[in-house]
PDB file of N, CA and C in Angstrom:
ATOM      1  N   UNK A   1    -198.247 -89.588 -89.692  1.00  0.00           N
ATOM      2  CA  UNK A   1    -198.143 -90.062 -91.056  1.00  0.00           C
ATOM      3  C   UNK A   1    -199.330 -89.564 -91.887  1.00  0.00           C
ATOM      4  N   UNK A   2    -198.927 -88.844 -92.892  1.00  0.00           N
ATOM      5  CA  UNK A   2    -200.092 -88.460 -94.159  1.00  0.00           C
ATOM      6  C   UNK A   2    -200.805 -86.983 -93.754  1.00  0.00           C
ATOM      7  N   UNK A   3    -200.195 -86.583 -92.739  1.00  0.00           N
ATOM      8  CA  UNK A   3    -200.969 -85.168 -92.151  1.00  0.00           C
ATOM      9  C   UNK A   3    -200.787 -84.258 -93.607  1.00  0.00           C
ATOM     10  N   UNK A   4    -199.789 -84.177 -94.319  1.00  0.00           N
ATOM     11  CA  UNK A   4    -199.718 -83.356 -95.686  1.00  0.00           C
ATOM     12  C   UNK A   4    -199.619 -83.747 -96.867  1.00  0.00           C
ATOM     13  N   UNK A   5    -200.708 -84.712 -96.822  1.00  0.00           N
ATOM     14  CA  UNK A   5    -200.784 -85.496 -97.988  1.00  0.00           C
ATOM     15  C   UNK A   5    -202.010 -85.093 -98.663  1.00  0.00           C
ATOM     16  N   UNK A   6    -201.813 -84.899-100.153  1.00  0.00           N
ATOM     17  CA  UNK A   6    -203.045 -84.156-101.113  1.00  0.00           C
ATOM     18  C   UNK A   6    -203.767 -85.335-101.711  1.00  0.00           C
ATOM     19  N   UNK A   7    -205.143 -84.333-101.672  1.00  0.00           N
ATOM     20  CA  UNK A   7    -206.193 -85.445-101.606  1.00  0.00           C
ATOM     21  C   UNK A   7    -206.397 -85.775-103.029  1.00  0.00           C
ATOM     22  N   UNK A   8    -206.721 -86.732-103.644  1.00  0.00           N
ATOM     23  CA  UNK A   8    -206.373 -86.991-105.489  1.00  0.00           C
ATOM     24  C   UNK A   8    -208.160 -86.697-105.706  1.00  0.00           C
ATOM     25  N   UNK A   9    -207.997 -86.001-106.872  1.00  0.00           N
ATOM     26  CA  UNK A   9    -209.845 -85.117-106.980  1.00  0.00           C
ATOM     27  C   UNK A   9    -210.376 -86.180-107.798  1.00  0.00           C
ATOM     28  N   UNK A  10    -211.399 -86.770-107.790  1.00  0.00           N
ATOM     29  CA  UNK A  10    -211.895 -87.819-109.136  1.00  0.00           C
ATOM     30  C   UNK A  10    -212.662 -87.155-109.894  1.00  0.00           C
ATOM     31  N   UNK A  11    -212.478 -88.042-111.410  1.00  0.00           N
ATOM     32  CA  UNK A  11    -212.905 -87.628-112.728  1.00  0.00           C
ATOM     33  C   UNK A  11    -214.012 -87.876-112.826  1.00  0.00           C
ATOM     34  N   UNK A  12    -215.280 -87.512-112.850  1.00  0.00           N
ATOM     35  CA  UNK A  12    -216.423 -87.365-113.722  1.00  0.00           C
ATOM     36  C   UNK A  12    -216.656 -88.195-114.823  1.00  0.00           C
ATOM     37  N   UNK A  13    -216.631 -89.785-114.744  1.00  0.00           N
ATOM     38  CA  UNK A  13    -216.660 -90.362-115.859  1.00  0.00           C
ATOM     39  C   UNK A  13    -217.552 -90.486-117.017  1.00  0.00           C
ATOM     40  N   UNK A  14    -218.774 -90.296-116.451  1.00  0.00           N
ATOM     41  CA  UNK A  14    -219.632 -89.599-117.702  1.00  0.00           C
ATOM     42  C   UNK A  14    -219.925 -88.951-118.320  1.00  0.00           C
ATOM     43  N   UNK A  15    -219.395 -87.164-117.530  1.00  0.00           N
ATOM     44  CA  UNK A  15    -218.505 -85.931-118.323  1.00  0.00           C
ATOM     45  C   UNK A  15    -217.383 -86.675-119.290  1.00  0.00           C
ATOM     46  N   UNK A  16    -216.236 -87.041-119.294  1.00  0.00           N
ATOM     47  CA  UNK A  16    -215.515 -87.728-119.610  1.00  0.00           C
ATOM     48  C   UNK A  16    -215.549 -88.283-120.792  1.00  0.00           C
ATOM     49  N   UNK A  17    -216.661 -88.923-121.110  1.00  0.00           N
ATOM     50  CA  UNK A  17    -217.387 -89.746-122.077  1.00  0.00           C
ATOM     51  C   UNK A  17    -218.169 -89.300-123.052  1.00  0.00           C
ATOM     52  N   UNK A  18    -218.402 -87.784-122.639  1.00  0.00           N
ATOM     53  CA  UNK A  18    -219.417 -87.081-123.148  1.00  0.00           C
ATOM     54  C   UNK A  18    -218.548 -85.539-124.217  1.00  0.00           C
ATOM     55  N   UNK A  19    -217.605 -85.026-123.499  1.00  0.00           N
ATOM     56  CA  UNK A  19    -217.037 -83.896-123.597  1.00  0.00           C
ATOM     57  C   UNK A  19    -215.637 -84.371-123.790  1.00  0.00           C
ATOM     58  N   UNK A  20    -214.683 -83.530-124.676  1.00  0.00           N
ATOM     59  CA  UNK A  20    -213.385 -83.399-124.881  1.00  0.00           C
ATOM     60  C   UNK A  20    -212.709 -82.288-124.754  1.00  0.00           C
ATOM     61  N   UNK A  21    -211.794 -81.745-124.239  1.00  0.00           N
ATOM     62  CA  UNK A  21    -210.981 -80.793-123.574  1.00  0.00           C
ATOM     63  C   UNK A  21    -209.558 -80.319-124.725  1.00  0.00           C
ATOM     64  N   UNK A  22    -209.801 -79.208-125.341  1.00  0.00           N
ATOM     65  CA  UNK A  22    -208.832 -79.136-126.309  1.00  0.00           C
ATOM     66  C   UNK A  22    -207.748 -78.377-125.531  1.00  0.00           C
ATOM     67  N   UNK A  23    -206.503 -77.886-126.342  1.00  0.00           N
ATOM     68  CA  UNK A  23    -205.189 -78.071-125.421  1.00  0.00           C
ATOM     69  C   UNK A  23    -205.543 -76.127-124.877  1.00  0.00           C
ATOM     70  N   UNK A  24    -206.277 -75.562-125.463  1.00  0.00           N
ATOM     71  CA  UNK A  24    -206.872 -74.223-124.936  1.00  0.00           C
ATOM     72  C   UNK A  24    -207.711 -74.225-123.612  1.00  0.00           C
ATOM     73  N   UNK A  25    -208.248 -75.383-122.947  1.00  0.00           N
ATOM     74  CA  UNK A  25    -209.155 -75.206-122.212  1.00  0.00           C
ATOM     75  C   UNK A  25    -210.565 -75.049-122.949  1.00  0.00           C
ATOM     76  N   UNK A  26    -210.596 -75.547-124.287  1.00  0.00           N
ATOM     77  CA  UNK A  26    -211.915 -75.658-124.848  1.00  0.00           C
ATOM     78  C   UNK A  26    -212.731 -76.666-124.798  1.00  0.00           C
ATOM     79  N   UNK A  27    -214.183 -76.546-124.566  1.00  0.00           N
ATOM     80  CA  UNK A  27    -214.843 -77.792-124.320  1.00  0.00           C
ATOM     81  C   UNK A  27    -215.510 -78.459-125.217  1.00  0.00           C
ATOM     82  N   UNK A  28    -215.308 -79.191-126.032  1.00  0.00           N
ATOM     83  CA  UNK A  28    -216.215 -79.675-127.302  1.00  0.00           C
ATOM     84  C   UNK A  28    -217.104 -80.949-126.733  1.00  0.00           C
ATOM     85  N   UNK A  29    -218.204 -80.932-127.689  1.00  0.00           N
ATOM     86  CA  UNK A  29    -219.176 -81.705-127.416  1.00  0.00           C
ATOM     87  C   UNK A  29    -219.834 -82.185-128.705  1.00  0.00           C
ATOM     88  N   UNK A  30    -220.348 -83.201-128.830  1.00  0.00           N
ATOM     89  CA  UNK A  30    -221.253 -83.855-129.937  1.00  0.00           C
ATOM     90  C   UNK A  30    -222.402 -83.658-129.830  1.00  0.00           C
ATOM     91  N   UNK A  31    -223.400 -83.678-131.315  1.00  0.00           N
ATOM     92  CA  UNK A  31    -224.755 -83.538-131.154  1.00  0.00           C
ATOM     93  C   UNK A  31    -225.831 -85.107-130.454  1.00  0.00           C
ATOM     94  N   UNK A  32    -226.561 -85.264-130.155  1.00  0.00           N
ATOM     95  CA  UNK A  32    -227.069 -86.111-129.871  1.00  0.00           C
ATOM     96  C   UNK A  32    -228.216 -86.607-130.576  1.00  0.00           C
ATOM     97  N   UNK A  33    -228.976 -87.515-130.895  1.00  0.00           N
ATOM     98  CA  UNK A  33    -229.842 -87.922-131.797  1.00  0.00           C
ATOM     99  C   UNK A  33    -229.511 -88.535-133.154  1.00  0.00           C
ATOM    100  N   UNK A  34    -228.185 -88.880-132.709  1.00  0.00           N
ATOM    101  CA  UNK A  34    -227.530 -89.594-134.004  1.00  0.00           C
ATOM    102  C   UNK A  34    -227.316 -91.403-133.894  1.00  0.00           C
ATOM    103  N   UNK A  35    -228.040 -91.749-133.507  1.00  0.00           N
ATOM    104  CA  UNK A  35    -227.910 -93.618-133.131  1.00  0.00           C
ATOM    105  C   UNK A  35    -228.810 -94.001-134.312  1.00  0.00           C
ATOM    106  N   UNK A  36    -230.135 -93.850-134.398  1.00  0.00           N
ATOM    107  CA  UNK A  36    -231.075 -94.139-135.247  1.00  0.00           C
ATOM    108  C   UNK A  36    -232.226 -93.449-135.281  1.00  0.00           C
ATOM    109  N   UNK A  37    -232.741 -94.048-136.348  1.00  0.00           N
ATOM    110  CA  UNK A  37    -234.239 -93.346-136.722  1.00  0.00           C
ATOM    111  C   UNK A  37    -233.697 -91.969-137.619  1.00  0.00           C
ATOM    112  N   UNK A  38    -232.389 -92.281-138.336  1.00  0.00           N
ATOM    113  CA  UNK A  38    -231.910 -90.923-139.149  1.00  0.00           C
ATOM    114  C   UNK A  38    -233.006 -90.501-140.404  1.00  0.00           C
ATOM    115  N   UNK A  39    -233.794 -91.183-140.995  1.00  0.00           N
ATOM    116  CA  UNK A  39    -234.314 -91.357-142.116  1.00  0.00           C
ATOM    117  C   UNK A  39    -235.528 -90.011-141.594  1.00  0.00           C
ATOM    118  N   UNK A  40    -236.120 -89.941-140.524  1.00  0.00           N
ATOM    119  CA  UNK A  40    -236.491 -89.194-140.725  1.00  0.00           C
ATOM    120  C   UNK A  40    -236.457 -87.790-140.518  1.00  0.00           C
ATOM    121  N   UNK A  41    -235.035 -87.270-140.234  1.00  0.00           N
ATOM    122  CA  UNK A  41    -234.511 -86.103-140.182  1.00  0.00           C
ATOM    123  C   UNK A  41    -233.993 -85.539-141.408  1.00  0.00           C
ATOM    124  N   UNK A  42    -234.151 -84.437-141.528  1.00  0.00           N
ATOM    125  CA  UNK A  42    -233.507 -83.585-143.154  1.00  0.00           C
ATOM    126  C   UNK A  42    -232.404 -83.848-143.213  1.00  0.00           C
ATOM    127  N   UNK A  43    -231.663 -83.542-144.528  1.00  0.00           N
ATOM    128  CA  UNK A  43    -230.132 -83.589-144.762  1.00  0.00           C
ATOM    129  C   UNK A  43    -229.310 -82.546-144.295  1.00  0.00           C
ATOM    130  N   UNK A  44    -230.208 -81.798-143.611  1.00  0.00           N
ATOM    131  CA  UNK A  44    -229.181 -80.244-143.419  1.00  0.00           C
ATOM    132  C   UNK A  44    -229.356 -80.731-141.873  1.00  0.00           C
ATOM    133  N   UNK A  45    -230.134 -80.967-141.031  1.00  0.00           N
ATOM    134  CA  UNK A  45    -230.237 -81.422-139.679  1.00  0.00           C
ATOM    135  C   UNK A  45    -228.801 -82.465-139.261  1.00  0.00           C
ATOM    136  N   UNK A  46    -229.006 -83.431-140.272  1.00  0.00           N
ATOM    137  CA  UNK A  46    -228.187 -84.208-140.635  1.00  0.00           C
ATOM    138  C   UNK A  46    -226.821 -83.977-140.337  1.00  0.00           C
ATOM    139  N   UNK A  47    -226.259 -83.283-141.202  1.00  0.00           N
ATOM    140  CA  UNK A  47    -224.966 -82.585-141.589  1.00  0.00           C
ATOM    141  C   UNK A  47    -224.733 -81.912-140.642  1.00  0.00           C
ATOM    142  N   UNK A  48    -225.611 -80.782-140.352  1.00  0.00           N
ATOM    143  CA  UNK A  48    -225.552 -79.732-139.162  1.00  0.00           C
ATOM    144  C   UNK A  48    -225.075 -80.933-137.756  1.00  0.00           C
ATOM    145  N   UNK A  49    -225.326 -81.611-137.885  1.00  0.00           N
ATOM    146  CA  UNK A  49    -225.518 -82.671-136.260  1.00  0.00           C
ATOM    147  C   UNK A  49    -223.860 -83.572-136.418  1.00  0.00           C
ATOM    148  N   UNK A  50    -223.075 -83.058-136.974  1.00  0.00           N
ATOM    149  CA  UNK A  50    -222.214 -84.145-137.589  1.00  0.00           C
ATOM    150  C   UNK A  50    -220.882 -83.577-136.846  1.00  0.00           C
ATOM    151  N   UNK A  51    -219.851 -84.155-136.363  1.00  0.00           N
ATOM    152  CA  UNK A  51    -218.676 -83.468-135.790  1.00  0.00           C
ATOM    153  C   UNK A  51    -218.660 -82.995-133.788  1.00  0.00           C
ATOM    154  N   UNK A  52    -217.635 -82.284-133.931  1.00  0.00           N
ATOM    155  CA  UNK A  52    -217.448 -81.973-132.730  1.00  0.00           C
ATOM    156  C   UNK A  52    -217.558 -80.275-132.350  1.00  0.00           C
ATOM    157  N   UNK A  53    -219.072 -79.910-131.607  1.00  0.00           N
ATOM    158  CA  UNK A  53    -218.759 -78.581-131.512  1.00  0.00           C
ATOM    159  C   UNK A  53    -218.674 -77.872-130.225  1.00  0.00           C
ATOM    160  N   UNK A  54    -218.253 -76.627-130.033  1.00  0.00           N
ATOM    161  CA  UNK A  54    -217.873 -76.058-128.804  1.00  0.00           C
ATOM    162  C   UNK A  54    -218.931 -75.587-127.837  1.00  0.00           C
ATOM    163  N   UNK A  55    -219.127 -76.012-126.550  1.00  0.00           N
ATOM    164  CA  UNK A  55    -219.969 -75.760-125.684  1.00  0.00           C
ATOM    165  C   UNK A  55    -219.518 -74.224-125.201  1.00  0.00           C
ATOM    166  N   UNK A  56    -221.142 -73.519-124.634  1.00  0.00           N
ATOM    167  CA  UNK A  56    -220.875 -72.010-124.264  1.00  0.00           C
ATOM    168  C   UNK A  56    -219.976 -71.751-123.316  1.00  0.00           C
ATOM    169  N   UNK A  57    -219.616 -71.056-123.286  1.00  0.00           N
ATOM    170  CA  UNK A  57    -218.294 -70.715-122.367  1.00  0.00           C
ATOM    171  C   UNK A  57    -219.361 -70.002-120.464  1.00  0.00           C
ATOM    172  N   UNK A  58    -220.281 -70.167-120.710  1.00  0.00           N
ATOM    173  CA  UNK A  58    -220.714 -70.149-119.386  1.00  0.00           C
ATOM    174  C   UNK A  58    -220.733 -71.525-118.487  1.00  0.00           C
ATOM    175  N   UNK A  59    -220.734 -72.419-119.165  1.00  0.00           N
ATOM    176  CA  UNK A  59    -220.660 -74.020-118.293  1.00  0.00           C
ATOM    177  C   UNK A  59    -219.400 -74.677-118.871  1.00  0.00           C
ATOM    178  N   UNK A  60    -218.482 -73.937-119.207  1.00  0.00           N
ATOM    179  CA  UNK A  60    -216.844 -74.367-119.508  1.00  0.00           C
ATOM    180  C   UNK A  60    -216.507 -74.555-117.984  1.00  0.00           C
ATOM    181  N   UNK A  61    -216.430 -73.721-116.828  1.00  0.00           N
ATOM    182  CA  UNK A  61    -215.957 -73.967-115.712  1.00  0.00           C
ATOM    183  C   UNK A  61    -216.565 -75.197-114.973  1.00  0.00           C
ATOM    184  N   UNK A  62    -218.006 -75.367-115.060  1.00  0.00           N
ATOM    185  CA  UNK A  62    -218.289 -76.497-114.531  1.00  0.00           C
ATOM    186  C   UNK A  62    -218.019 -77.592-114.759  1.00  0.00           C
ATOM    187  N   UNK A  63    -217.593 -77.824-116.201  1.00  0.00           N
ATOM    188  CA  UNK A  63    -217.048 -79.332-116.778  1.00  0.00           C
ATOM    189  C   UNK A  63    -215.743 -79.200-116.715  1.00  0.00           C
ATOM    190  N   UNK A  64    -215.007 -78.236-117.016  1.00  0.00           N
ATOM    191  CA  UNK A  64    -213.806 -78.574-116.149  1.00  0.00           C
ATOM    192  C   UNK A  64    -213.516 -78.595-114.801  1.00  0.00           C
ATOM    193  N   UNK A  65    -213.942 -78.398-113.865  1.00  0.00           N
ATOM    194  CA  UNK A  65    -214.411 -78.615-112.777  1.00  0.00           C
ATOM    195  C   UNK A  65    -214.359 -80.495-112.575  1.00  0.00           C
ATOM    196  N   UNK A  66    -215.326 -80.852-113.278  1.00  0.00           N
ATOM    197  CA  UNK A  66    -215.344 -82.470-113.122  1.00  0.00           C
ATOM    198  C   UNK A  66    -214.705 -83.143-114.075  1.00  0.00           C
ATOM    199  N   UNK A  67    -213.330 -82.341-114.406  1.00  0.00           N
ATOM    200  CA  UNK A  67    -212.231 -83.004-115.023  1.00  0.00           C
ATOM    201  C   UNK A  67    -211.252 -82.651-114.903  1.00  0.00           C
ATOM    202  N   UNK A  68    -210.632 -82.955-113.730  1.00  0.00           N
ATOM    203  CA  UNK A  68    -209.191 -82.470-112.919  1.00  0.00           C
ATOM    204  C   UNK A  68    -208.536 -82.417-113.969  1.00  0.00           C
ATOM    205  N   UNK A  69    -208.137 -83.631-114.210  1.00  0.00           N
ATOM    206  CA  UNK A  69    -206.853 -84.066-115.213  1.00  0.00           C
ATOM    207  C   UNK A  69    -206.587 -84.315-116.448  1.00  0.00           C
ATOM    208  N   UNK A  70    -207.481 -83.088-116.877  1.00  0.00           N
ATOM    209  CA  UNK A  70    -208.005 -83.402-118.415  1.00  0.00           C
ATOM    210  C   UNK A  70    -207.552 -81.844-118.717  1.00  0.00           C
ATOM    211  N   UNK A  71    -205.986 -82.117-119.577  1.00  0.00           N
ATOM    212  CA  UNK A  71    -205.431 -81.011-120.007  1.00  0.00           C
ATOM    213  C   UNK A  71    -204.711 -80.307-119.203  1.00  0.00           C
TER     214      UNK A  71
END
């Protein structure tokens, strides 16, 4: 019993939490330093830090890697 049974891979829940997987296999990511203490960063830092942007495509395999089932 279970001799050909596939092993279920687990998710990386703090990858997970961190990174989003667009329907391309793209990896987006947020800037960090945005909770508080904004007042004393510029408005272009600011702005620039705002949204969701794409991580280098050299550590795309590793985070998908620790996200089987994501996409």
């Amino acid at each position: 019993m279970g001799k050909n049974k596939k092993i279920k891979r687990k998710t990386n829940k703090s990858v997970k939490k961190r990174f989003r997987v667009t329907k391309n296999k793209k990896v987006l990511f947020t800037k960090s330093k945005r909770r508080h203490m904004m007042t004393d960063r510029s408005p272009k830092k600011k702005r620039q830090s705002r949204g969701w942007k794409a991580i280098d495509p050299t550590h795309r395999h590793a985070i998908l890697k620790m996200l089987p089932y994501e996409n």
